[in-house]
C-alpha atoms as a PDB file:
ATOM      1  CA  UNK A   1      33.431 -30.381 -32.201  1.00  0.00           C
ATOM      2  CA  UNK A   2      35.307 -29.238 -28.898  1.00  0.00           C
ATOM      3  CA  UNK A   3      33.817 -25.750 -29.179  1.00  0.00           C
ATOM      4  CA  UNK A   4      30.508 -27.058 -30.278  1.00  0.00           C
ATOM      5  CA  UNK A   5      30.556 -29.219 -26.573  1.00  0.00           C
ATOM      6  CA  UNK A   6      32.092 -26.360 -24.933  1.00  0.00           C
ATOM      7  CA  UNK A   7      29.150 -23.966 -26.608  1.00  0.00           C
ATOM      8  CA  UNK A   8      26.497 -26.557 -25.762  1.00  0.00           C
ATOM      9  CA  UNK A   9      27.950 -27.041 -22.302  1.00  0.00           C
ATOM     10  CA  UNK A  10      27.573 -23.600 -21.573  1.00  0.00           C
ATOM     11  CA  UNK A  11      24.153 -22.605 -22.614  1.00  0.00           C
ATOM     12  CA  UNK A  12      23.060 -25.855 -20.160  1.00  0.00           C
ATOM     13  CA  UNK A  13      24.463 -23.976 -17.612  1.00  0.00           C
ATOM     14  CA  UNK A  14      22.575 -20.881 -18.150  1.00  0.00           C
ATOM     15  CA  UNK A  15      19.250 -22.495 -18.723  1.00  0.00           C
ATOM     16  CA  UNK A  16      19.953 -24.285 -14.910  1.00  0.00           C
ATOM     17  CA  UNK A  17      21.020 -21.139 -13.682  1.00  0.00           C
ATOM     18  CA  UNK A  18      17.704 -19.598 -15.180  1.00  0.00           C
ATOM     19  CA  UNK A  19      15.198 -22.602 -13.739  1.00  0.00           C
ATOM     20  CA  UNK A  20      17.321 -21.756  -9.951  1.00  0.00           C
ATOM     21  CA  UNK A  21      16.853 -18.444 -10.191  1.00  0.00           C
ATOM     22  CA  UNK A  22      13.016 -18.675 -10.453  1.00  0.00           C
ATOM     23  CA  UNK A  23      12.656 -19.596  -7.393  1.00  0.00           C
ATOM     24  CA  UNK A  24      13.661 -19.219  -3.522  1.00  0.00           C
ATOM     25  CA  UNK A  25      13.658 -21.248  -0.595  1.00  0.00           C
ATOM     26  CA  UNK A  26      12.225 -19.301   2.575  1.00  0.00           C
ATOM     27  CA  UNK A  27      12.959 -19.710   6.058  1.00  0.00           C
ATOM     28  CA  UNK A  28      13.107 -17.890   9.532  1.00  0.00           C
ATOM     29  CA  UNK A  29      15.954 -18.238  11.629  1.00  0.00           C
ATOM     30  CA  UNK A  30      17.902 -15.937  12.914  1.00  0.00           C
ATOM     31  CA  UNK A  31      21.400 -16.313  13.441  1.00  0.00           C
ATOM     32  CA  UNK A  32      22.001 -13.512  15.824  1.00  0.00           C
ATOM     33  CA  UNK A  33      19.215 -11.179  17.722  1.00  0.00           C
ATOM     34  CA  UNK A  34      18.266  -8.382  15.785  1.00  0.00           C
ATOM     35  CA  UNK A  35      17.004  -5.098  16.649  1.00  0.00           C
ATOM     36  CA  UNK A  36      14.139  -3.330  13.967  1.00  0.00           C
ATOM     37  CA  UNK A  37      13.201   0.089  13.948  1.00  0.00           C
ATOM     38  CA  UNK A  38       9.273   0.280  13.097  1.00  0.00           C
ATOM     39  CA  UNK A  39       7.025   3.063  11.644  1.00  0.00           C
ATOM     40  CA  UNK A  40       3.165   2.311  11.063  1.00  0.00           C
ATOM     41  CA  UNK A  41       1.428   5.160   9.229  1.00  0.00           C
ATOM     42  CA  UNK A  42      -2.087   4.372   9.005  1.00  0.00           C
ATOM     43  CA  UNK A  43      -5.056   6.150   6.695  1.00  0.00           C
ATOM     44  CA  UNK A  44      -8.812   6.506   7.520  1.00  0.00           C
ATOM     45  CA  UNK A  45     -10.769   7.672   4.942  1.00  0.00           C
ATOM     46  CA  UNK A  46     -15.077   7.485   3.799  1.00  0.00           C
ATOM     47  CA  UNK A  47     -16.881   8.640   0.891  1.00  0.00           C
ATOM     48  CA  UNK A  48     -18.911  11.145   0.964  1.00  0.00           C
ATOM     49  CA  UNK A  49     -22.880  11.284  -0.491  1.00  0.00           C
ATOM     50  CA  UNK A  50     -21.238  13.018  -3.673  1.00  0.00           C
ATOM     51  CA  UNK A  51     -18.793   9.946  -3.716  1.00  0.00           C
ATOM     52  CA  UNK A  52     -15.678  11.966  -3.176  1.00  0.00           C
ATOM     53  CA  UNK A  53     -12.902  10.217  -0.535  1.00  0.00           C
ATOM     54  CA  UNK A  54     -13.131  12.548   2.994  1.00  0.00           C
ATOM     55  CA  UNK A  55     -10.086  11.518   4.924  1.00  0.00           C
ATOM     56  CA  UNK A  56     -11.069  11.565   8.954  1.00  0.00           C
ATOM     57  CA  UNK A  57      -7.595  10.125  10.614  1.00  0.00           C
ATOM     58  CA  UNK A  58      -4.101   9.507   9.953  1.00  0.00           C
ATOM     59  CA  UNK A  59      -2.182   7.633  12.489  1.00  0.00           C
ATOM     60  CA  UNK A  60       1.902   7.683  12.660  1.00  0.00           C
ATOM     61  CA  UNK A  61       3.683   5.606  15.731  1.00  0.00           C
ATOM     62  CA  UNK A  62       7.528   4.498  16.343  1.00  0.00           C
ATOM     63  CA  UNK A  63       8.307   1.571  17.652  1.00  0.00           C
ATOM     64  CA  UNK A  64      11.798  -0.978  18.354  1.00  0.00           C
ATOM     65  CA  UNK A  65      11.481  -4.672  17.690  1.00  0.00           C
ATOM     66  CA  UNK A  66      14.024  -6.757  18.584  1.00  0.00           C
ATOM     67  CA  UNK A  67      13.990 -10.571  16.972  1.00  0.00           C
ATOM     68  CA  UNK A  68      15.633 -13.701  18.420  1.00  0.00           C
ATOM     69  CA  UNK A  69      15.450 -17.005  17.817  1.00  0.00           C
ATOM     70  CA  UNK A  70      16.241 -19.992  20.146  1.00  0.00           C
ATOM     71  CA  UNK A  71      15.520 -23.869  18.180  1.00  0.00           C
ATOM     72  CA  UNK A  72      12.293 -23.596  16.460  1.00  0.00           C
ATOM     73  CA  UNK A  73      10.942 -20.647  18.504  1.00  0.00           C
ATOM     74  CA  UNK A  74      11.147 -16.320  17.267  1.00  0.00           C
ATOM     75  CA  UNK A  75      10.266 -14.374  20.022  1.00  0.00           C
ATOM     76  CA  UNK A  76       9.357 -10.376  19.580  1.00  0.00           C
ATOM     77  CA  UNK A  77       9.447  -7.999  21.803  1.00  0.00           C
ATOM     78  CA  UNK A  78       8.310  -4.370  21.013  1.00  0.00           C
ATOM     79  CA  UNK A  79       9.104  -1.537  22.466  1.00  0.00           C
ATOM     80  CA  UNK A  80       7.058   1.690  22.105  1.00  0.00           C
ATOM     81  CA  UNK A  81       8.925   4.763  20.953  1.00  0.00           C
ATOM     82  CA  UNK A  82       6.681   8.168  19.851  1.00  0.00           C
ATOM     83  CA  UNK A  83       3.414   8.858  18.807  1.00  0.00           C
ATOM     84  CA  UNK A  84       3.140  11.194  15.510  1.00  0.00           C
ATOM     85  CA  UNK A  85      -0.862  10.733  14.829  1.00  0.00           C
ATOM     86  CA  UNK A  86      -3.423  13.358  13.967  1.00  0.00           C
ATOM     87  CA  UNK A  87      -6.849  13.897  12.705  1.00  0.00           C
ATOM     88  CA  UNK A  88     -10.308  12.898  14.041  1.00  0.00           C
ATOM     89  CA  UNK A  89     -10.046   9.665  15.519  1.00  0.00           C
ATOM     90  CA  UNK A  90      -6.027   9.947  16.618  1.00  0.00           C
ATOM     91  CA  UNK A  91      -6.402   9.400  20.132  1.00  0.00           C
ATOM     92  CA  UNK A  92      -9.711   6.635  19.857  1.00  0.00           C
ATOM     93  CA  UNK A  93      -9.138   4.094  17.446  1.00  0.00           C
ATOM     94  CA  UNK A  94      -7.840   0.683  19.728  1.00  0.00           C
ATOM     95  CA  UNK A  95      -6.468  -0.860  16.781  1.00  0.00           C
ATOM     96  CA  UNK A  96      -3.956   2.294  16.485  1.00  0.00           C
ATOM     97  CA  UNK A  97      -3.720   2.433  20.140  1.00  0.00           C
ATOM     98  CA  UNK A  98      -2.461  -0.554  20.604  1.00  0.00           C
ATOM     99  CA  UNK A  99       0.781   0.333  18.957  1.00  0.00           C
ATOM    100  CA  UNK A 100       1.586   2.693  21.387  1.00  0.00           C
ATOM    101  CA  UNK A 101       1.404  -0.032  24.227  1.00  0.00           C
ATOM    102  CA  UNK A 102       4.420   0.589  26.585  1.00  0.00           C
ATOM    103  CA  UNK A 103       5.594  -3.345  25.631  1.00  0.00           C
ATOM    104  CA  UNK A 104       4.393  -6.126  23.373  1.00  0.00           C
ATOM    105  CA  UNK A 105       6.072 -10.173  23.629  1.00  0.00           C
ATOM    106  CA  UNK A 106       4.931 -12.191  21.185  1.00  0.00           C
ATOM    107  CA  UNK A 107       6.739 -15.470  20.350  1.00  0.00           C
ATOM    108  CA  UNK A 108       5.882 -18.030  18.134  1.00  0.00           C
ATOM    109  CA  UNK A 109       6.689 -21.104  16.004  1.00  0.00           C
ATOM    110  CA  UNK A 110       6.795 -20.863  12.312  1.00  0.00           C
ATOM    111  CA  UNK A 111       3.080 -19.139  11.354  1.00  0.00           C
ATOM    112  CA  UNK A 112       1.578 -20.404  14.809  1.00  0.00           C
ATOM    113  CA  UNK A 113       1.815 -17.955  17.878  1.00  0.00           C
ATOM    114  CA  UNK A 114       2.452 -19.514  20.901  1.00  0.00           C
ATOM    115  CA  UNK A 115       2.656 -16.807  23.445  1.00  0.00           C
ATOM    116  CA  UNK A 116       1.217 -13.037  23.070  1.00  0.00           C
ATOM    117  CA  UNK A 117       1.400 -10.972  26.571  1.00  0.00           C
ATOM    118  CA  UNK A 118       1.631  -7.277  27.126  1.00  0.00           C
ATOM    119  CA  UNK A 119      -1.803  -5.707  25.935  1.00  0.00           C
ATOM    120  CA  UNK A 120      -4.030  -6.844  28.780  1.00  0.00           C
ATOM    121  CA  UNK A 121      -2.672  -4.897  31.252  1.00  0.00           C
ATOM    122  CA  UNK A 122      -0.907  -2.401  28.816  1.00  0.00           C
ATOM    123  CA  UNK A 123      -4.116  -1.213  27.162  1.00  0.00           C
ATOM    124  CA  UNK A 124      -5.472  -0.866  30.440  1.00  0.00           C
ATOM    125  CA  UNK A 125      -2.840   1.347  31.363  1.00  0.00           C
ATOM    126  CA  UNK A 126      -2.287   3.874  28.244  1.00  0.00           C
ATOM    127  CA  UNK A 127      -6.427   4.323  28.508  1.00  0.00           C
ATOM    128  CA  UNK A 128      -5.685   5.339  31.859  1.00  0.00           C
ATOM    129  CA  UNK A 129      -3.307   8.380  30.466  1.00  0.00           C
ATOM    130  CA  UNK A 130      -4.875   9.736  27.502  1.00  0.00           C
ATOM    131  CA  UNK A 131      -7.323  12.535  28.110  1.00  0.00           C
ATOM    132  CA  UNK A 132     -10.858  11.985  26.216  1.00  0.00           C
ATOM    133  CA  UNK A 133     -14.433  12.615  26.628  1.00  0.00           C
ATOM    134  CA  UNK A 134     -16.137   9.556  29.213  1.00  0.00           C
ATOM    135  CA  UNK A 135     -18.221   8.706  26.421  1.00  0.00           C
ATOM    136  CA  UNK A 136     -14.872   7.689  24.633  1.00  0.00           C
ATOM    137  CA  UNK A 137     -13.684   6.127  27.602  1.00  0.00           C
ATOM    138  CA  UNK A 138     -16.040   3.866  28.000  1.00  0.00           C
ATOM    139  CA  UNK A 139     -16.793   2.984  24.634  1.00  0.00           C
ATOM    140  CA  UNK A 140     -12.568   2.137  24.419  1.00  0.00           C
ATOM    141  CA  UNK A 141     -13.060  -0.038  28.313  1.00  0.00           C
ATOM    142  CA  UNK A 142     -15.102  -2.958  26.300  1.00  0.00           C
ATOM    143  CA  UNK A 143     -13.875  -5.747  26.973  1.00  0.00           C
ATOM    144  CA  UNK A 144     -14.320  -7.393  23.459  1.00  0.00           C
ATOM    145  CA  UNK A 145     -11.809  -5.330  22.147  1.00  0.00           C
ATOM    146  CA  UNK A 146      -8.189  -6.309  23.937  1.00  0.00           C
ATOM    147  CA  UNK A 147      -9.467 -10.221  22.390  1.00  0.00           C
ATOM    148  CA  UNK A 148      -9.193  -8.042  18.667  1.00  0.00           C
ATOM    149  CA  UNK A 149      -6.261  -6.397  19.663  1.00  0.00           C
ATOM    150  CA  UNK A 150      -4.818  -9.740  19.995  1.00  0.00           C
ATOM    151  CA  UNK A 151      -6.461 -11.392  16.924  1.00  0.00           C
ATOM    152  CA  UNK A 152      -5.059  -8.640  14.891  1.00  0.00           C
ATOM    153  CA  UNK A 153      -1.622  -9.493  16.172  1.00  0.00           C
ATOM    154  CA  UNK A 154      -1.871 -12.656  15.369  1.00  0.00           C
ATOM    155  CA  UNK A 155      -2.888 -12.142  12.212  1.00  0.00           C
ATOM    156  CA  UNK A 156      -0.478  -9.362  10.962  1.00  0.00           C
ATOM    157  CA  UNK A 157       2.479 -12.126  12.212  1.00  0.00           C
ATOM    158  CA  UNK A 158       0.419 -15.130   9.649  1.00  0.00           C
ATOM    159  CA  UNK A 159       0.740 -13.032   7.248  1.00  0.00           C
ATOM    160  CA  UNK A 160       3.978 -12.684   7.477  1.00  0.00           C
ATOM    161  CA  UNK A 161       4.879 -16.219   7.162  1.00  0.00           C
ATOM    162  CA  UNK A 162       2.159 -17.509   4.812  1.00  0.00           C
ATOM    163  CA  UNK A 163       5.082 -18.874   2.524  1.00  0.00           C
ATOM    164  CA  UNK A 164       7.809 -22.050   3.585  1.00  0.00           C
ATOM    165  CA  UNK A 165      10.255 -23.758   1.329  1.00  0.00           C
ATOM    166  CA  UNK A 166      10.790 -23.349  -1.942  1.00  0.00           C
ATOM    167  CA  UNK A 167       8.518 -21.118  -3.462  1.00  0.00           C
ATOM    168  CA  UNK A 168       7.966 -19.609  -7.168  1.00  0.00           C
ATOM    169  CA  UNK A 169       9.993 -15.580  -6.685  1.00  0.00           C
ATOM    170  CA  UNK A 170       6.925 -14.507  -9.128  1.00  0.00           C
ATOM    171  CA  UNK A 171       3.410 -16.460  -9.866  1.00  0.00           C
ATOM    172  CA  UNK A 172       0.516 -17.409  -8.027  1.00  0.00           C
ATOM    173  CA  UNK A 173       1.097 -19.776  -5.302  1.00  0.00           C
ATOM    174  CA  UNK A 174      -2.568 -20.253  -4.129  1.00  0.00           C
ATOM    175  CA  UNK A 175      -2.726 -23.927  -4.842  1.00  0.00           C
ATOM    176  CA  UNK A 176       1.028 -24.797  -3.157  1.00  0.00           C
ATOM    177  CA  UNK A 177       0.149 -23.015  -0.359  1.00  0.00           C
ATOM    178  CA  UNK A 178      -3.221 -24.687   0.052  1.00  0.00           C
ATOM    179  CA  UNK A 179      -1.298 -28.269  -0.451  1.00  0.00           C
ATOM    180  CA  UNK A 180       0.649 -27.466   2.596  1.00  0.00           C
ATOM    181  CA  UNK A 181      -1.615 -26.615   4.541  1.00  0.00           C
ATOM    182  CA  UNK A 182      -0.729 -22.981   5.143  1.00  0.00           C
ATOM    183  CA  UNK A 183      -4.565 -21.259   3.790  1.00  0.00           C
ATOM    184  CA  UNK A 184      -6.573 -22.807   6.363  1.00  0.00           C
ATOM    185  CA  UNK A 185      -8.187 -19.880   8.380  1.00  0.00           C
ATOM    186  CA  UNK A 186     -11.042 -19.915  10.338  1.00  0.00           C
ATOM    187  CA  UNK A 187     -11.897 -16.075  10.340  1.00  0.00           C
ATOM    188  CA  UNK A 188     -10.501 -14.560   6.774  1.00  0.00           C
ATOM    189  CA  UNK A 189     -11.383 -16.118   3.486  1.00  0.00           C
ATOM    190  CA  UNK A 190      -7.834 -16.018   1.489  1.00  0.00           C
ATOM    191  CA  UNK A 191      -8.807 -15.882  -2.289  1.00  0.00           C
ATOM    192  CA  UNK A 192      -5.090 -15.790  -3.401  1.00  0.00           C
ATOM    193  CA  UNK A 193      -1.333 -15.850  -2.580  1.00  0.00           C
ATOM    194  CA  UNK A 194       1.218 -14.108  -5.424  1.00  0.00           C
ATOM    195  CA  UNK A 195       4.479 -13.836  -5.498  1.00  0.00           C
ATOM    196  CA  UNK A 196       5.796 -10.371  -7.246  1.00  0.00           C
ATOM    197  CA  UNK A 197       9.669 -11.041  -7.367  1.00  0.00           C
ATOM    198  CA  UNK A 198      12.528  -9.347  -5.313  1.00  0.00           C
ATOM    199  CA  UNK A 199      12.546  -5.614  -3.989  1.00  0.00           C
ATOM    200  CA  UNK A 200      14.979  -3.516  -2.155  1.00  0.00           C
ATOM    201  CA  UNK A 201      13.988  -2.330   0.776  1.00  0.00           C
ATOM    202  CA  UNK A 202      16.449  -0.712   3.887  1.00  0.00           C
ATOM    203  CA  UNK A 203      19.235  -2.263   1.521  1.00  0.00           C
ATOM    204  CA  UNK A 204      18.089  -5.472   1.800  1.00  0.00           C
ATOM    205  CA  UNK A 205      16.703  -8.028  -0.719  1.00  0.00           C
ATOM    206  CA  UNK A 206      13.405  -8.726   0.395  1.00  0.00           C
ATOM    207  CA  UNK A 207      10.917 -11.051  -1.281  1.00  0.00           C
ATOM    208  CA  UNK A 208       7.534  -9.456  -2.305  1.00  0.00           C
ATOM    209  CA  UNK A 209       3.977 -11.169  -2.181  1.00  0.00           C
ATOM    210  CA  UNK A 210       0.354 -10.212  -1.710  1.00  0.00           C
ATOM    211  CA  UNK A 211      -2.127 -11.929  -0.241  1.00  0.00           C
ATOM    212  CA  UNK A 212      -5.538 -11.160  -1.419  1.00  0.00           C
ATOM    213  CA  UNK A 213      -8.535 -11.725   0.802  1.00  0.00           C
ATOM    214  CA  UNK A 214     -12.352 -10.741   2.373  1.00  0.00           C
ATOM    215  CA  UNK A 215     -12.268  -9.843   6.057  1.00  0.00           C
ATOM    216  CA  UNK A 216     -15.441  -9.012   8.257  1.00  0.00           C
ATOM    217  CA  UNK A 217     -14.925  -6.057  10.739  1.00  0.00           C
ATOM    218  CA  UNK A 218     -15.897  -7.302  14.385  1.00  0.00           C
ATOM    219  CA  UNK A 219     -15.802  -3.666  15.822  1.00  0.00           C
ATOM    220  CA  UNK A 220     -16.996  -1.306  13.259  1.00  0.00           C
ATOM    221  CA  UNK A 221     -18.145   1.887  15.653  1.00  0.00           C
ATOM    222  CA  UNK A 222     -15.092   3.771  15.223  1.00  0.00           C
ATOM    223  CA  UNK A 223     -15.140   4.349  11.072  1.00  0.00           C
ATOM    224  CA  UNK A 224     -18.892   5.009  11.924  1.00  0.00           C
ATOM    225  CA  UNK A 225     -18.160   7.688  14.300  1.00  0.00           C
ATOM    226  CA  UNK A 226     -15.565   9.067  12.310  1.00  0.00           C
ATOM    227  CA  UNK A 227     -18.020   9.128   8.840  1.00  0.00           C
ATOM    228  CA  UNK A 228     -21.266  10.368  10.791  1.00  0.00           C
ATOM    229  CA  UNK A 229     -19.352  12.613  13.585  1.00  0.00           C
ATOM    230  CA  UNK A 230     -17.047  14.408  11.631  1.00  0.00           C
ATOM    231  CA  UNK A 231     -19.446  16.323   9.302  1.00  0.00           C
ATOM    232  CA  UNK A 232     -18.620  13.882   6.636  1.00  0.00           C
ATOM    233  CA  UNK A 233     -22.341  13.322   5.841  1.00  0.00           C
ATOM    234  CA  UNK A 234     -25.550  15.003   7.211  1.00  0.00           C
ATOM    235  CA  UNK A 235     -26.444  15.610  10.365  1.00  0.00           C
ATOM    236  CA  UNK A 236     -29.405  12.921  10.229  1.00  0.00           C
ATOM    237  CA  UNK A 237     -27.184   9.846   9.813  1.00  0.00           C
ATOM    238  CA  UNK A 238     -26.201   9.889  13.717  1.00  0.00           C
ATOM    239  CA  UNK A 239     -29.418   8.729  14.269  1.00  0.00           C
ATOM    240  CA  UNK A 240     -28.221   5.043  12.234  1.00  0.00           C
ATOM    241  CA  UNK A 241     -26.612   3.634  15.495  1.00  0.00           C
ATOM    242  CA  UNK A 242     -27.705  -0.302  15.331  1.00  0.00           C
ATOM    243  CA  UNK A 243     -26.307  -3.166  13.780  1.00  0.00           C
ATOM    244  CA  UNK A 244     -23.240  -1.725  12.641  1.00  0.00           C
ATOM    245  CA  UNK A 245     -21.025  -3.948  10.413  1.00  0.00           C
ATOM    246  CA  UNK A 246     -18.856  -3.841   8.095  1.00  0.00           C
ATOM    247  CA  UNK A 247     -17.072  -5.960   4.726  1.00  0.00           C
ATOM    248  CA  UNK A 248     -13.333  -5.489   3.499  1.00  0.00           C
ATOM    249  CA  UNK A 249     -11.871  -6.659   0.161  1.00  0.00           C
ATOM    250  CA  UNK A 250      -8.158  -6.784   1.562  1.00  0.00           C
ATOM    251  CA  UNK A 251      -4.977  -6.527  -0.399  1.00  0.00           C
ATOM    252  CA  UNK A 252      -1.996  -7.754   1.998  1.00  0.00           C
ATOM    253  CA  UNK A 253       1.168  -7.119   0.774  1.00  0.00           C
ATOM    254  CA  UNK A 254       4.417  -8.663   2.610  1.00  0.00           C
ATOM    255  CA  UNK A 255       7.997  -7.594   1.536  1.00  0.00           C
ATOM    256  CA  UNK A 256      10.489 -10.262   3.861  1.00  0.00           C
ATOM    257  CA  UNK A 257      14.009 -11.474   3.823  1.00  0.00           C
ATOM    258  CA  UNK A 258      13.460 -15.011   2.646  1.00  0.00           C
ATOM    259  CA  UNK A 259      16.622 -16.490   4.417  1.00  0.00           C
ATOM    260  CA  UNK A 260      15.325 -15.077   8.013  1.00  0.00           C
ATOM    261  CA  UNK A 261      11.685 -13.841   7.468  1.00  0.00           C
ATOM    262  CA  UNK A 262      12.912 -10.898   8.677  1.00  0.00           C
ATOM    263  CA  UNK A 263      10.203  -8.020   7.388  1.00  0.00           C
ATOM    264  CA  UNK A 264      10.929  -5.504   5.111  1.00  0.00           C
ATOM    265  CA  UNK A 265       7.439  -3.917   4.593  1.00  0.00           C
ATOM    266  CA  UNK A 266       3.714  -4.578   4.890  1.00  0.00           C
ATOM    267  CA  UNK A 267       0.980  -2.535   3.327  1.00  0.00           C
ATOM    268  CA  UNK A 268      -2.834  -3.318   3.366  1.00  0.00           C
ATOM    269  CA  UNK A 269      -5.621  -1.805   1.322  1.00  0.00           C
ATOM    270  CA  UNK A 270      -8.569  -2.104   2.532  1.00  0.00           C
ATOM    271  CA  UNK A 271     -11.684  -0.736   0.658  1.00  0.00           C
ATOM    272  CA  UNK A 272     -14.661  -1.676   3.278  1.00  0.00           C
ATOM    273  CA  UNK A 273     -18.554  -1.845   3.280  1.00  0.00           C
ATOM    274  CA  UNK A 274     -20.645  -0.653   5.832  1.00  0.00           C
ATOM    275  CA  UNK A 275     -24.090  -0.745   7.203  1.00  0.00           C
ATOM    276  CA  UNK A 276     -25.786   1.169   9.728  1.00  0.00           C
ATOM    277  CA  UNK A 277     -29.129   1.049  10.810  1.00  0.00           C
ATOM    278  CA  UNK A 278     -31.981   3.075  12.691  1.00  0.00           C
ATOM    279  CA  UNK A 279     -33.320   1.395  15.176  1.00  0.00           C
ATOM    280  CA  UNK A 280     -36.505   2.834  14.858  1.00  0.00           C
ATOM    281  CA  UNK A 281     -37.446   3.296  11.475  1.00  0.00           C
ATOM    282  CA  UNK A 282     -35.350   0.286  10.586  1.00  0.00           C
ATOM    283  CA  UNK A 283     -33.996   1.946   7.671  1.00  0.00           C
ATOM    284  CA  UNK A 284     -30.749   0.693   6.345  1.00  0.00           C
ATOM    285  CA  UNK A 285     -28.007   2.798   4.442  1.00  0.00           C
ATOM    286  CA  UNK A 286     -24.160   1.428   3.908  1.00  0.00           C
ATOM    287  CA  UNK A 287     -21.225   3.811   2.947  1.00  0.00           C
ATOM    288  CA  UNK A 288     -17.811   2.673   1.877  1.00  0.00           C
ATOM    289  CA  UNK A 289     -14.211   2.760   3.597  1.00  0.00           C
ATOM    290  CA  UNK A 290     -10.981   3.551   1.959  1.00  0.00           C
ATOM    291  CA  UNK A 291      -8.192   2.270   4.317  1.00  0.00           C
ATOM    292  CA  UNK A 292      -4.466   2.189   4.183  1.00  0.00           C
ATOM    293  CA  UNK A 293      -2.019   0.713   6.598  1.00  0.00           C
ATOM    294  CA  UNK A 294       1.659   1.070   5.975  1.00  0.00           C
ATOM    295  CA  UNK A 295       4.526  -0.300   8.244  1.00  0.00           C
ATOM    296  CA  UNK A 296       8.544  -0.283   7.348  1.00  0.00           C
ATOM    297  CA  UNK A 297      10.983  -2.100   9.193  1.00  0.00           C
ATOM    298  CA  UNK A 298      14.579  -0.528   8.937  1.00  0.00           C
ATOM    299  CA  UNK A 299      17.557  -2.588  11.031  1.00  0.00           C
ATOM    300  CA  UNK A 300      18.365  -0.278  13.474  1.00  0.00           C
ATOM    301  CA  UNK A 301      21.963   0.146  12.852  1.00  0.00           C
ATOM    302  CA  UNK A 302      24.304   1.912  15.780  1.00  0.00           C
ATOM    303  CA  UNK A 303      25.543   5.464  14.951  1.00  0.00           C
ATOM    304  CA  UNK A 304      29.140   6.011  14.881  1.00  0.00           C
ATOM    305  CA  UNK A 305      30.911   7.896  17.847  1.00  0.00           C
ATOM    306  CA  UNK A 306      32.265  11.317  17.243  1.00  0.00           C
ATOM    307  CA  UNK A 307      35.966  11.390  16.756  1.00  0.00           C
ATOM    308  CA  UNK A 308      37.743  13.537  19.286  1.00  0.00           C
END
């Protein structure tokens, strides 16, 4: 009877073990500042008339980020390290230009960002550097775009902490995140939150989810320069230059530490729709967008001294 309890006892255990290991509780706090090394790699590519993928740009850039916390506040600031890009587009597009601002402070609470500084005044100031054709110039000087730059910021960082609490470590946790509160957007339609279990990443355990969702493109010129400019398609689509605009169905995928939301990866696919126009003839064509940003976060860990 003993062993039966003992038995019995035991296999309680396990299936309580089981039901705790399903899930994870997330946070982000930071005990100590910590220092990430950052590498964005980022893919541009259109479809040809034969429907065959034509890749235009590919965009590499370094960059530090060190994380502290101080109460309920994170604060970021990034640090600008080497540029590695090539292709068509590598010294034009301003959402890859923005990583190589000088420095970036962001701080926030939880998902909300409270404070962003650093690409007024920095964009300003790389544009300044880089050599480029004045039609480039000025096209880059509008001054819609540093209000993206920062939108996309902000974004990237709600991402990142879409999930609170306890959460599921794999299933869909659309409706729990909508219960909290956490799906409300005003600009991107989420259409689902899923949790894909535990990966390792730098050495570290980091949670993996992907949030799947449609995104309009406010400033579509560049992937139409790059499809129409770069000998992608005829000659006689340069002529479509009006009511440009384009659709993305988004895949966001976020790899974190769930104890610190510390990041471990992101990676968004991004297969877009786009129409042009000509303003004359008022003909409309679309074409369609394959792109692919990748960005790994590594602790940047001190190298040990030479011995004598």
């Amino acid at each position: 009877m003993n062993k039966i309890k003992f038995l019995s006892g035991m296999f309680v255990a396990a299936i309580l073990s089981a039901c705790s290991e399903s899930d994870v509780s997330v946070d982000y706090k930071l005990s100590a500042p910590v220092t990430l090394e950052l590498y964005v790699e980022s893919y541009y590519a259109t479809l040809d008339l034969k429907g065959e993928e034509k890749m235009g740009t590919i965009t590499a850039t370094y960059a530090d980020l060190n994380y502290s916390s101080k109460g309920d506040t994170t604060t970021v600031k990034r640090n600008y390290v080497i540029d590695k890009s090539r292709g068509y587009l590598k010294n034009f597009m301003p959402t890859e230009l923005a990583w190589r601002i000088k420095e970036v402070d962001l701080s926030a609470v939880d998902r909300n960002v409270t404070s962003l500084t650093g690409i007024d005044d920095g964009y300003d100031t790389l544009l300044a550097h880089i050599p480029m054709p004045s039609r480039w110039r000025q096209q880059l000087l509008n001054p819609e775009y540093k209000p993206h730059l920062k939108r996309l910021e902000k974004h990237r960082w709600e991402m990142d902490h879409l999930l609170k609490g306890v959460v599921p470590v794999k299933g869909n946790v659309t409706e729990l995140l909508k219960q909290q509160g956490r799906l409300n957007f005003a600009l991107i339609k989420i259409d689902s939150v899923v949790t894909k279990g535990f990966q390792s990443r730098d050495h570290r355990k980091c949670l993996d989810y992907v949030v799947y969702l449609h995104e309009n493109e406010n400033f579509p010129y560049f992937i139409w320069e790059q499809h129409v400019g770069s000998n992608i398609v005829p000659e006689k689509f340069k002529a479509y230059t009006s009511n440009h605009k384009g659709e993305y169905r988004t895949e966001f995928e976020v790899m974190i530490e769930p104890e610190t939301g510390l990041p471990c990866q992101e990676r968004e696919v991004k297969v877009g729709t786009h129409t042009m126009v000509h303003p004359e003839t008022k003909d409309t064509v679309t074409f369609t967008s394959h792109v692919t940003h990748e960005r790994l976060y590594n602790i940047k860990r001190e190298m040990p001294e030479a011995s004598e």
